[in-house]
Protein backbone atom coordinates (compact mmCIF):
# COMPACT_ATOMS: atom_id res chain seq x y z
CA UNK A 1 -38.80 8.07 -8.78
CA UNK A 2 -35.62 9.40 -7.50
CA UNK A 3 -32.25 9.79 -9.12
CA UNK A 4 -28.70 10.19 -7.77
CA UNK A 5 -26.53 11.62 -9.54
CA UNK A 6 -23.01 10.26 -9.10
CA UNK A 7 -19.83 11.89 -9.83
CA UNK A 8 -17.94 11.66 -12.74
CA UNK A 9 -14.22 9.62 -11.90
CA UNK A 10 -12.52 11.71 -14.50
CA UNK A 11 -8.79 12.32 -14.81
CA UNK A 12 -9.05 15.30 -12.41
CA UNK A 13 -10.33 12.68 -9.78
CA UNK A 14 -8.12 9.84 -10.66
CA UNK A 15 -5.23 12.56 -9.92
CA UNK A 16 -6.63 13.65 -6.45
CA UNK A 17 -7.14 9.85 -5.73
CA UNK A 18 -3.52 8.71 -6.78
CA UNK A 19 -2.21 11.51 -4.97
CA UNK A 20 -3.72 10.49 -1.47
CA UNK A 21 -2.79 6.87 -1.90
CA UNK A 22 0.84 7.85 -2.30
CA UNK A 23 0.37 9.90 1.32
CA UNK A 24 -1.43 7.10 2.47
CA UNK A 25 1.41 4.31 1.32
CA UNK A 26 4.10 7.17 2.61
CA UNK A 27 2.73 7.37 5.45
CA UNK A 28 1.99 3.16 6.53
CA UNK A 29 5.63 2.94 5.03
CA UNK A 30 6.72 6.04 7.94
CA UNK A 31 5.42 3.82 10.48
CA UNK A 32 6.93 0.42 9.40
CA UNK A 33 10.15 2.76 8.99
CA UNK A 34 10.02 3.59 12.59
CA UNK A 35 9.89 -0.20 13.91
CA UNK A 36 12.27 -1.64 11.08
CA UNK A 37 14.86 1.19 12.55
CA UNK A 38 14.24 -0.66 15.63
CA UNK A 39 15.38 -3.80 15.53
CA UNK A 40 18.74 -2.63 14.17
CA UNK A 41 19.02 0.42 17.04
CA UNK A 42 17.53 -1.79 19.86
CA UNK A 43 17.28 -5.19 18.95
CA UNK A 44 16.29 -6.03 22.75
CA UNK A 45 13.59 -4.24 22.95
CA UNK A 46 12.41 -5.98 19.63
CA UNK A 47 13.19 -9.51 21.25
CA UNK A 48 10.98 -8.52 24.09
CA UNK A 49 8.35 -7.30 21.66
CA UNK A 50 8.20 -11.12 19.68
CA UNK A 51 8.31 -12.42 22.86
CA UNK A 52 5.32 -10.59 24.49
CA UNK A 53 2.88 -10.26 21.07
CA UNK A 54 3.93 -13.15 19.14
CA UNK A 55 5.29 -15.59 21.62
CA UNK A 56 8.27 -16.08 19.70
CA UNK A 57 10.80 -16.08 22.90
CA UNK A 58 14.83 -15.37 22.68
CA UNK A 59 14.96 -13.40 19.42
CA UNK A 60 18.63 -13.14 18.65
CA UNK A 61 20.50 -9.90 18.00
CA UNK A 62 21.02 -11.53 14.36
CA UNK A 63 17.38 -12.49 14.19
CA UNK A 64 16.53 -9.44 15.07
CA UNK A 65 18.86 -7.35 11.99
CA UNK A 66 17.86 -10.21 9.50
CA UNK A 67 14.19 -9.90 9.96
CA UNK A 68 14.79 -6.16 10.03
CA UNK A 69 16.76 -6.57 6.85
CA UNK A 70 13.67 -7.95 5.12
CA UNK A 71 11.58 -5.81 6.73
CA UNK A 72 13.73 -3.00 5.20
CA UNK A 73 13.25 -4.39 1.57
CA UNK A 74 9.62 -4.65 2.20
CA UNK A 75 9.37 -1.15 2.83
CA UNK A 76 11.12 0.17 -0.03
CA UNK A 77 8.81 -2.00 -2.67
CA UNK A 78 6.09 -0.12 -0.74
CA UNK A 79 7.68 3.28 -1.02
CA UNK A 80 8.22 2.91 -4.13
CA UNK A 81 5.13 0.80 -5.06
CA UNK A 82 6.77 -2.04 -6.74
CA UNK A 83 4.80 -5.02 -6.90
CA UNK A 84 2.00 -3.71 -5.58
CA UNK A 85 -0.67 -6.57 -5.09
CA UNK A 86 1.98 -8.32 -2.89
CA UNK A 87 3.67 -5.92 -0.80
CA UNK A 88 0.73 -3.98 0.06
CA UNK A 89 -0.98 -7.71 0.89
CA UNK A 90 2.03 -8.09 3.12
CA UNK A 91 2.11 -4.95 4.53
CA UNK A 92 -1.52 -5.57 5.66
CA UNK A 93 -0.99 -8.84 6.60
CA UNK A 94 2.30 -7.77 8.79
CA UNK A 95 -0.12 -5.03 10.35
CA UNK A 96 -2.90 -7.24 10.61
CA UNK A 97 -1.03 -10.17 12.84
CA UNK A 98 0.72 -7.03 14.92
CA UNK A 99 -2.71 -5.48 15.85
CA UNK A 100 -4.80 -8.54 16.70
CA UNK A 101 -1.89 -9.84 18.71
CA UNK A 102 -2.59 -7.10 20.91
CA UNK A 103 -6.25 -7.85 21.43
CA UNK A 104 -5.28 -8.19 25.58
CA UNK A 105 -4.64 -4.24 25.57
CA UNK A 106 -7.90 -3.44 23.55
CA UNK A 107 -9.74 -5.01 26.54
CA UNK A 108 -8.30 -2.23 28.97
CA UNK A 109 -7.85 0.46 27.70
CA UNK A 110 -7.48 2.95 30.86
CA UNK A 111 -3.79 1.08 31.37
CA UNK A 112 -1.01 2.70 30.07
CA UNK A 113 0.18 2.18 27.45
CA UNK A 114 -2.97 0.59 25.80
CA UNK A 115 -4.42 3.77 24.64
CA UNK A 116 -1.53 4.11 22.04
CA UNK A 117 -2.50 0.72 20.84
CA UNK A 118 -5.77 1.89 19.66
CA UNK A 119 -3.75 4.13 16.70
CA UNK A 120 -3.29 0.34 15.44
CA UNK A 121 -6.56 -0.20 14.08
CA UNK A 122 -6.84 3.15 11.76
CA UNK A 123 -3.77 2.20 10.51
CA UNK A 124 -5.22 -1.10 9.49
CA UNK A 125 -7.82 0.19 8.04
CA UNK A 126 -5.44 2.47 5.93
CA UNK A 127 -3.64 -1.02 4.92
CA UNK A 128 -6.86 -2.22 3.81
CA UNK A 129 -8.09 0.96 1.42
CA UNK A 130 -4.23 0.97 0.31
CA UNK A 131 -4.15 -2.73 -0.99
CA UNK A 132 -8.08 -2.20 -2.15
CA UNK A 133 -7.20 0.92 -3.90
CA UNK A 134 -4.09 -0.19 -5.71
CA UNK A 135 -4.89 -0.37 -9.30
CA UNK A 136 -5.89 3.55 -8.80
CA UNK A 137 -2.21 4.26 -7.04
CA UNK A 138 -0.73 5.32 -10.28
CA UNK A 139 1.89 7.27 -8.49
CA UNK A 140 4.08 3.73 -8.69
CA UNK A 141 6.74 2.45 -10.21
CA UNK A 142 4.17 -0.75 -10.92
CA UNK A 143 1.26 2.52 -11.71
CA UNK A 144 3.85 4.16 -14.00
CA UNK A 145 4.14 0.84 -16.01
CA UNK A 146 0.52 -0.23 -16.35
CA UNK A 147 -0.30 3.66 -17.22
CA UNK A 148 2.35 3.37 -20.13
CA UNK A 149 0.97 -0.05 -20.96
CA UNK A 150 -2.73 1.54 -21.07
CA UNK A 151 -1.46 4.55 -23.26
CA UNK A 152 -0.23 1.91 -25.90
CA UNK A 153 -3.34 0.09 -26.14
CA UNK A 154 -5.23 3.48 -25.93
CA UNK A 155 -2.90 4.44 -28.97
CA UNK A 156 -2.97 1.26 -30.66
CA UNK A 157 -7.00 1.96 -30.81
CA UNK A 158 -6.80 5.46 -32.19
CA UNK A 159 -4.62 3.74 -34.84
CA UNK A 160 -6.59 1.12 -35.90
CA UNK A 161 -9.59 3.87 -36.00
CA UNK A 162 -8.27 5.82 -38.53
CA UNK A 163 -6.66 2.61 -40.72
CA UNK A 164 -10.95 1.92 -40.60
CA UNK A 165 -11.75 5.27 -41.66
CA UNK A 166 -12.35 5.26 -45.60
CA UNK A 167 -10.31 7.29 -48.15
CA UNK A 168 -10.74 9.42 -50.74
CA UNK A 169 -9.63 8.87 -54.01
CA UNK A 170 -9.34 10.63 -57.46
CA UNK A 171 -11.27 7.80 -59.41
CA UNK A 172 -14.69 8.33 -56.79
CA UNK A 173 -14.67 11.59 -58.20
């Protein structure tokens, strides 16, 4: 019979893990940064993006700032991890639509600029680990919270332990 032995997720691991999610949300949240900026600097260039990828033609210049707007707000829940379970479930959903809608450039790949398209999918799969991962990112404001709300209960234990624990008294003696 053969054994693995696994591990142990201690609080030296759960450190190194939370640490790498928060590069991993900083850096999904760089690259949303970079095409929120858009749509304020060249809003355009982000009409003729909707247009091409999501068919959604004539995208005003006020369309264009209000869904950047949201966008925006979006991105600073996930910089700040606020509301985790949702943002990062948008976030991958956002990235999701964005890289299937350019399934045409997969196909042919040799054209440029399809080979930058490709960077897409790791990217996804980063959204995916991120919104799997969440309960570990701890480096949150919504990971700050539950870690204060599992120190009570871990405190709330102890107490209860030693109200259990029997005393001593001069008349046992």
């Amino acid at each position: 019979m053969v054994t693995t032995s696994h591990p142990v997720f201690d609080d030296r691991a759960r450190n190194r893990l939370a640490r790498s999610l928060l590069l991993l949300r900083l850096g999904i949240a760089a690259v949303f940064l970079m095409w929120t900026i858009d749509k304020f600097v060249n809003p355009g260039h982000a009409a003729k993006v909707f247009e091409k990828f999501y068919k959604i033609p004539a995208l005003s210049s006020s369309l264009s700032y209000l869904v950047g707007a949201v966008q925006m707000v979006l991105i600073l829940a996930l910089i700040t991890g606020t509301f985790r379970t949702w943002t990062y479930g948008i976030i991958l959903l956002l990235h999701a639509i964005s890289t299937f809608s350019s399934w045409k450039n997969y196909l042919d790949p040799w054209t440029y600029p399809n080979l930058l398209f490709f960077a897409a999918i790791p990217m996804l799969a980063a959204c995916v680990a991120l919104w799997s991962l969440r309960e570990f990112d701890t480096i949150s404001v919504d990971g700050c919270q539950a870690t204060d709300e599992l120190n009570d209960q871990r405190n709330e234990q102890r107490n209860e332990q030693r109200n259990e624990q029997p005393t001593t008294t001069d008349d046992a003696v």
